[in-house]
Protein backbone atom coordinates (compact mmCIF):
# COMPACT_ATOMS: atom_id res chain seq x y z
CA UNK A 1 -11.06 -34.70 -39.96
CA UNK A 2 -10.99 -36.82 -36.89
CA UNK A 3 -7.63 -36.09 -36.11
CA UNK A 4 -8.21 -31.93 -36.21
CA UNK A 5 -11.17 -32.70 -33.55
CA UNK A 6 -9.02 -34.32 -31.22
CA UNK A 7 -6.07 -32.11 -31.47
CA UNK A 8 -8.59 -29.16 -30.81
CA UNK A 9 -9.53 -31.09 -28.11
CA UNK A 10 -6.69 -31.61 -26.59
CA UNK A 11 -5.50 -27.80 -27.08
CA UNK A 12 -8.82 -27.09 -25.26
CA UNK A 13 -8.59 -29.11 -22.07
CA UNK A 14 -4.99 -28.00 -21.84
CA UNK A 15 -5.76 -24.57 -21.82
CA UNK A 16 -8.75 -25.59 -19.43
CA UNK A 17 -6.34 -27.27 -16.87
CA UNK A 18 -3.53 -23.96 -17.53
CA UNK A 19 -6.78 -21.69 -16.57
CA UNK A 20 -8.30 -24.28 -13.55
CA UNK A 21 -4.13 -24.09 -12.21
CA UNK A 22 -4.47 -19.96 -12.52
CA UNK A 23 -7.42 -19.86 -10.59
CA UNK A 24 -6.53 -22.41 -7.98
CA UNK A 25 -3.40 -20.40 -7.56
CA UNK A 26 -5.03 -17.34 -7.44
CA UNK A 27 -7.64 -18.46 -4.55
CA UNK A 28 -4.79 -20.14 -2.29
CA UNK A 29 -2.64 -16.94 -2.90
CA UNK A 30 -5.28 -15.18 -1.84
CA UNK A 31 -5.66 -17.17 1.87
CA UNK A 32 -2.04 -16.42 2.59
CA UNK A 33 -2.27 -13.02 3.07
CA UNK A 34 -3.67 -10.76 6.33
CA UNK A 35 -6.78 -8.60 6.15
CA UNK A 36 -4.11 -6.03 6.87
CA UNK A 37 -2.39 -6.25 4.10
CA UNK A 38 -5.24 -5.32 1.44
CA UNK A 39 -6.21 -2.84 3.67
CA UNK A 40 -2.52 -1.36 3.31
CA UNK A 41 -2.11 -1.92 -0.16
CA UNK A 42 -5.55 0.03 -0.86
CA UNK A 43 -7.33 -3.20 -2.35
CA UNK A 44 -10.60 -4.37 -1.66
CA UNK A 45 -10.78 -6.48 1.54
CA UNK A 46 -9.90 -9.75 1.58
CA UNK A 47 -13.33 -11.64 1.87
CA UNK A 48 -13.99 -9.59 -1.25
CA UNK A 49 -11.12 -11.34 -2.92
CA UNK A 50 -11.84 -14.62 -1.49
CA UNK A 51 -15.19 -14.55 -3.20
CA UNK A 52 -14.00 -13.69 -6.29
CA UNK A 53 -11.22 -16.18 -6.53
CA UNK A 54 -13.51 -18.70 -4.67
CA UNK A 55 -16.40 -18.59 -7.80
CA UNK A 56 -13.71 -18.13 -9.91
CA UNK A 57 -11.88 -21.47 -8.56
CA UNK A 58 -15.54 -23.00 -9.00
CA UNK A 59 -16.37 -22.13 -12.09
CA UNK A 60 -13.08 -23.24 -13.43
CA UNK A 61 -13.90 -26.55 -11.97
CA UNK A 62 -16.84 -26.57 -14.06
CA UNK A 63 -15.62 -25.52 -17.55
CA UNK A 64 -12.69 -27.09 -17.39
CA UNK A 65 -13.49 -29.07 -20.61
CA UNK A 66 -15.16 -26.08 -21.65
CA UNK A 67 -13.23 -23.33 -21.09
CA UNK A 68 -13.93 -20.72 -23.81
CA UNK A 69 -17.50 -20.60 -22.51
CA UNK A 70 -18.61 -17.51 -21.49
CA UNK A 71 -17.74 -19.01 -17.55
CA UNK A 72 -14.86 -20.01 -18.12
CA UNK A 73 -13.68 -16.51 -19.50
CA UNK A 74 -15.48 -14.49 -16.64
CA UNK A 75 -13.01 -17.18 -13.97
CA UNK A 76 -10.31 -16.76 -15.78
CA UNK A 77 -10.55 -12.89 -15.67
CA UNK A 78 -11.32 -12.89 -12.12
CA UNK A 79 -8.26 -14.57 -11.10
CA UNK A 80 -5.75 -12.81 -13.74
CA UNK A 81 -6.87 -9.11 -11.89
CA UNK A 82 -5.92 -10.76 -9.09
CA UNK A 83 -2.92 -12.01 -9.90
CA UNK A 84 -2.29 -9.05 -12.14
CA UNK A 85 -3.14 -6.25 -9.77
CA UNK A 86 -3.91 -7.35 -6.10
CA UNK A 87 -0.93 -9.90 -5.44
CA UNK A 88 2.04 -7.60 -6.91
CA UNK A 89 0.33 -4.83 -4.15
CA UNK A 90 -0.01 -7.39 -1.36
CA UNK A 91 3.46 -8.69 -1.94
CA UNK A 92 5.10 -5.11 -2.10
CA UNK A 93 3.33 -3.99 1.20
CA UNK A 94 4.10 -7.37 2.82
CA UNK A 95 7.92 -6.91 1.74
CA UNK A 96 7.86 -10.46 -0.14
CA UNK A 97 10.10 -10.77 -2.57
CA UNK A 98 11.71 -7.56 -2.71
CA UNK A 99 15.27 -8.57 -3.59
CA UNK A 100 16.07 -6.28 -0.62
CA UNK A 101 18.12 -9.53 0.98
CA UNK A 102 20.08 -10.72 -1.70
CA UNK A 103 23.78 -10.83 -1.20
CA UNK A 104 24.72 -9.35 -4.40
């Protein structure tokens, strides 16, 4: 029985550190990118997102071990809206990663 315990806790802190790399991601993505931009895109502004990806970042930190705590959800959907809706906007009004410059 041992042996499940450990395996579920290594699944755990796995997913913990997957989530923790998602939300550290999402908060230095975040940085990169103008006030401008979310402005153009039609997002939120970007101390808006910088909060949320900040105590997302931080709570990630936290729950890391424990990351199917009611925390540890609320970071990880923080930073997955982000990275789900925010970033594809900022990179499409920014022109990153278009494909417009590819030789073929």
């Amino acid at each position: 029985m041992s042996l499940f315990y450990g395996f579920q806790s290594l699944v755990l802190t796995v997913l913990g550190v997957a989530a923790l790399g998602c939300e550290l991601f999402a908060f230095v993505d975040a940085l990169r990118h103008p006030e401008a931009a979310y402005a153009a895109a039609g997002k939120r502004t970007r101390t808006f997102w910088l909060i949320v990806t900040g105590v997302a970042l931080l709570f990630g930190v936290v729950t890391v071990f424990n990351v199917i705590s009611l925390p540890g959800i609320i970071a990880f959907v923080g930073a997955a809206v982000y990275l789900a809706d925010v970033r594809p906007a900022l990179r499409h009004v920014r022109g990153i990663g278009s494909g417009q410059n590819r030789p073929w």
